[in-house]
C-alpha atoms as a PDB file:
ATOM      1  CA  UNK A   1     -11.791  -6.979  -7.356  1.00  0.00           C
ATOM      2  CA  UNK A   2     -10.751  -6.079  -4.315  1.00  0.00           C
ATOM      3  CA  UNK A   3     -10.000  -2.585  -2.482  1.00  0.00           C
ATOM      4  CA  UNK A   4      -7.287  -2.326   0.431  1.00  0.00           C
ATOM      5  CA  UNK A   5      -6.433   0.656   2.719  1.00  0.00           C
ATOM      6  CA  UNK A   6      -3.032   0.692   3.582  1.00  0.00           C
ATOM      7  CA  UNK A   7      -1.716   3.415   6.356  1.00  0.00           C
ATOM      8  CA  UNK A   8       1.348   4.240   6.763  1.00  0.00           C
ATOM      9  CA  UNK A   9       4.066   5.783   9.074  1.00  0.00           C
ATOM     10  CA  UNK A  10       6.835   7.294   7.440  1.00  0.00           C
ATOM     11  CA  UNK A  11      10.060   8.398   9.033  1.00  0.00           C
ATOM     12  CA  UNK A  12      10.679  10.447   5.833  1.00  0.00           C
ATOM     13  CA  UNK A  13       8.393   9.947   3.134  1.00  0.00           C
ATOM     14  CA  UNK A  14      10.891  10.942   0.392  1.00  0.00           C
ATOM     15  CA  UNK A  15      13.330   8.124   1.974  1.00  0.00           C
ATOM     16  CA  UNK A  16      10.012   6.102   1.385  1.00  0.00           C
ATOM     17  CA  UNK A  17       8.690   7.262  -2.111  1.00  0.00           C
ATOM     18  CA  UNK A  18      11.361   5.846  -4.273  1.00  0.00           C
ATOM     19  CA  UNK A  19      10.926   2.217  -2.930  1.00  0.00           C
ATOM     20  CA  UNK A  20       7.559   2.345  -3.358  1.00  0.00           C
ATOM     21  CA  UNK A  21       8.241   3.188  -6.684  1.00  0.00           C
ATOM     22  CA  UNK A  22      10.781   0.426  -7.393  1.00  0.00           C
ATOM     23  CA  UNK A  23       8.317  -2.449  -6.069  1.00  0.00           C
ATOM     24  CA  UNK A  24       5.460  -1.278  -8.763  1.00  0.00           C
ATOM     25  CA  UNK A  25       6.112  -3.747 -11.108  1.00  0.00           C
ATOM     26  CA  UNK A  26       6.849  -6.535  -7.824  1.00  0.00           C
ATOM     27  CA  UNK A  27       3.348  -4.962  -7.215  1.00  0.00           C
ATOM     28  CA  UNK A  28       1.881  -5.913 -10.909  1.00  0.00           C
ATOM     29  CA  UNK A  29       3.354  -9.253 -10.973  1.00  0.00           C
ATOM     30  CA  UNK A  30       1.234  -9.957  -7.701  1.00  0.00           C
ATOM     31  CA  UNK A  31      -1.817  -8.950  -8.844  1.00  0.00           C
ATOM     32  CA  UNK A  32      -2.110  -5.638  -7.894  1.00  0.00           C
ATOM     33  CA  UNK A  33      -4.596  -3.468 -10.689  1.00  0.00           C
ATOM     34  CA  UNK A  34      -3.758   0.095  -9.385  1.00  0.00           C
ATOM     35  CA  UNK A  35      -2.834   1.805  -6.238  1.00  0.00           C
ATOM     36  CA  UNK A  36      -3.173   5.472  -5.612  1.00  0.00           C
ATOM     37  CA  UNK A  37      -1.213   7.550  -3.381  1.00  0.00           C
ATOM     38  CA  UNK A  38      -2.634   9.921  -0.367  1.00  0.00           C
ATOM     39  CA  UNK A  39      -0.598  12.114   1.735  1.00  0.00           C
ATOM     40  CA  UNK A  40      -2.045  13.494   4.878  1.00  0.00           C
ATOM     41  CA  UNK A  41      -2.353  17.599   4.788  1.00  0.00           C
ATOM     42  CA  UNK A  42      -1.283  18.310   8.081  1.00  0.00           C
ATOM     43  CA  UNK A  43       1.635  15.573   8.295  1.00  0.00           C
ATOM     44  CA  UNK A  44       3.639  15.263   5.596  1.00  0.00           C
ATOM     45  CA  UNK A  45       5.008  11.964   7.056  1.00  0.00           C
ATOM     46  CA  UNK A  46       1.635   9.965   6.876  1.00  0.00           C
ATOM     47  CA  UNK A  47       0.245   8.256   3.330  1.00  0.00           C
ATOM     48  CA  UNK A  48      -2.335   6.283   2.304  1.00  0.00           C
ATOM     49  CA  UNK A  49      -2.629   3.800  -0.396  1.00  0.00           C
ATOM     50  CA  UNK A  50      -5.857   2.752  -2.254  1.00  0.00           C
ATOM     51  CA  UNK A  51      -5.287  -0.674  -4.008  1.00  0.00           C
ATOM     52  CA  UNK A  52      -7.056  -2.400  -5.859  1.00  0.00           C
ATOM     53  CA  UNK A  53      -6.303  -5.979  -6.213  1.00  0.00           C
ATOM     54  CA  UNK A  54      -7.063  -8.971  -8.309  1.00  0.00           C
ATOM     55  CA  UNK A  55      -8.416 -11.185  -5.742  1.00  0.00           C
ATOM     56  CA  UNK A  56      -7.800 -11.381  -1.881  1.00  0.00           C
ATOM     57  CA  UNK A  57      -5.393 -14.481  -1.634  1.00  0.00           C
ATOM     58  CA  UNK A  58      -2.748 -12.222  -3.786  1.00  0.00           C
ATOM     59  CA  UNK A  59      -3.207  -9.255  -2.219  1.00  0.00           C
ATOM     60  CA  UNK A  60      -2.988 -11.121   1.468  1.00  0.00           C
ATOM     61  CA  UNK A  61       0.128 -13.202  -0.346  1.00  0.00           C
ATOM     62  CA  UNK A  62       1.989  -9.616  -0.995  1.00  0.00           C
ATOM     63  CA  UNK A  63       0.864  -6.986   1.934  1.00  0.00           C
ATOM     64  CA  UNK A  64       1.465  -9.533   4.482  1.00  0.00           C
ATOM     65  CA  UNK A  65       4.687 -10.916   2.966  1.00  0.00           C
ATOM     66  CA  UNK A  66       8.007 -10.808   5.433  1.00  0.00           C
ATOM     67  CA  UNK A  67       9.787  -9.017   2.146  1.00  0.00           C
ATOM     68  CA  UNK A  68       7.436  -6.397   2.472  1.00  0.00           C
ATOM     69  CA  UNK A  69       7.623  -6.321   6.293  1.00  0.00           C
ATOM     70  CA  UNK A  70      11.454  -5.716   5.970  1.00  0.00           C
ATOM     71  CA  UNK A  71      11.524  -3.695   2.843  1.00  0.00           C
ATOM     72  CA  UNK A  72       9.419  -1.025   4.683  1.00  0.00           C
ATOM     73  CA  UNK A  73      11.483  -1.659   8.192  1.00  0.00           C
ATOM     74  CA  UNK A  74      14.367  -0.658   6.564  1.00  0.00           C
ATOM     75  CA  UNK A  75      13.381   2.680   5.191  1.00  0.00           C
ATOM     76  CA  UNK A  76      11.378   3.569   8.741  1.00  0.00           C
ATOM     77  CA  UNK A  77       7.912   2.886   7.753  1.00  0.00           C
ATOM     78  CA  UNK A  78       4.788   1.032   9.676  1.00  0.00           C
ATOM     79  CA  UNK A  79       1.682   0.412   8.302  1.00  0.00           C
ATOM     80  CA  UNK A  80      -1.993  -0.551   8.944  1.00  0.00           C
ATOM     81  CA  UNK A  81      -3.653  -2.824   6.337  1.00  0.00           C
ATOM     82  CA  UNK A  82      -7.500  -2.824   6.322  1.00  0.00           C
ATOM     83  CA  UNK A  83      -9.206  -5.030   3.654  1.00  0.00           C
ATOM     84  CA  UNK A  84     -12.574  -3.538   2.245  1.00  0.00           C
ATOM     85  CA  UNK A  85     -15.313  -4.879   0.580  1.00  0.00           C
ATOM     86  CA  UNK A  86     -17.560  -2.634  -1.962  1.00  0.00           C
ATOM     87  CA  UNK A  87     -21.060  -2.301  -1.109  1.00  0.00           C
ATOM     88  CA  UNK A  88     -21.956   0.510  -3.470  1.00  0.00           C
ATOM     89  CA  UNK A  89     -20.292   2.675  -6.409  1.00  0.00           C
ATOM     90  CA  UNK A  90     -22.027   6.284  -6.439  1.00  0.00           C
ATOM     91  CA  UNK A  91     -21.619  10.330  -7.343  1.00  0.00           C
END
């Protein structure tokens, strides 16, 4: 598996939300196993996204897509992609 940070920059994360939404099962079809949602305490306007992927070529195929690029430019969001590799699983 593989784990991705995503960061992003909303202009309105409720603008955002429901497109993020839509493109869950785009998501699934690409390989994507789960992704959980963060929002930032102290701006409302800033998320985070854990994935976890199948396997780094389809997560790579998807995040960095153009579609993606210009899904999120339309709805006023940037984000950071950092790709992580496990070293450890503890309490």
């Amino acid at each position: 598996m593989v784990y991705i940070i995503a960061k992003l920059k909303l202009e309105s994360f409720d603008k955002w939300k429901p497109v993020f939404n839509e493109r869950s099962s785009v998501r699934r079809e690409s390989g994507s196993k789960e992704a959980r949602l963060f929002r930032n305490s102290n701006d409302p306007n800033e998320a985070m996204i854990l994935f976890k992927w199948d396997n780094m070529e389809n997560a790579k195929k998807y995040l960095e897509s153009e579609a993606l690029k210009e899904t999120l430019k339309k709805v006023g969001a940037t984000f950071t992609i950092t790709y992580l590799d496990e070293v450890e699983k503890t309490v």
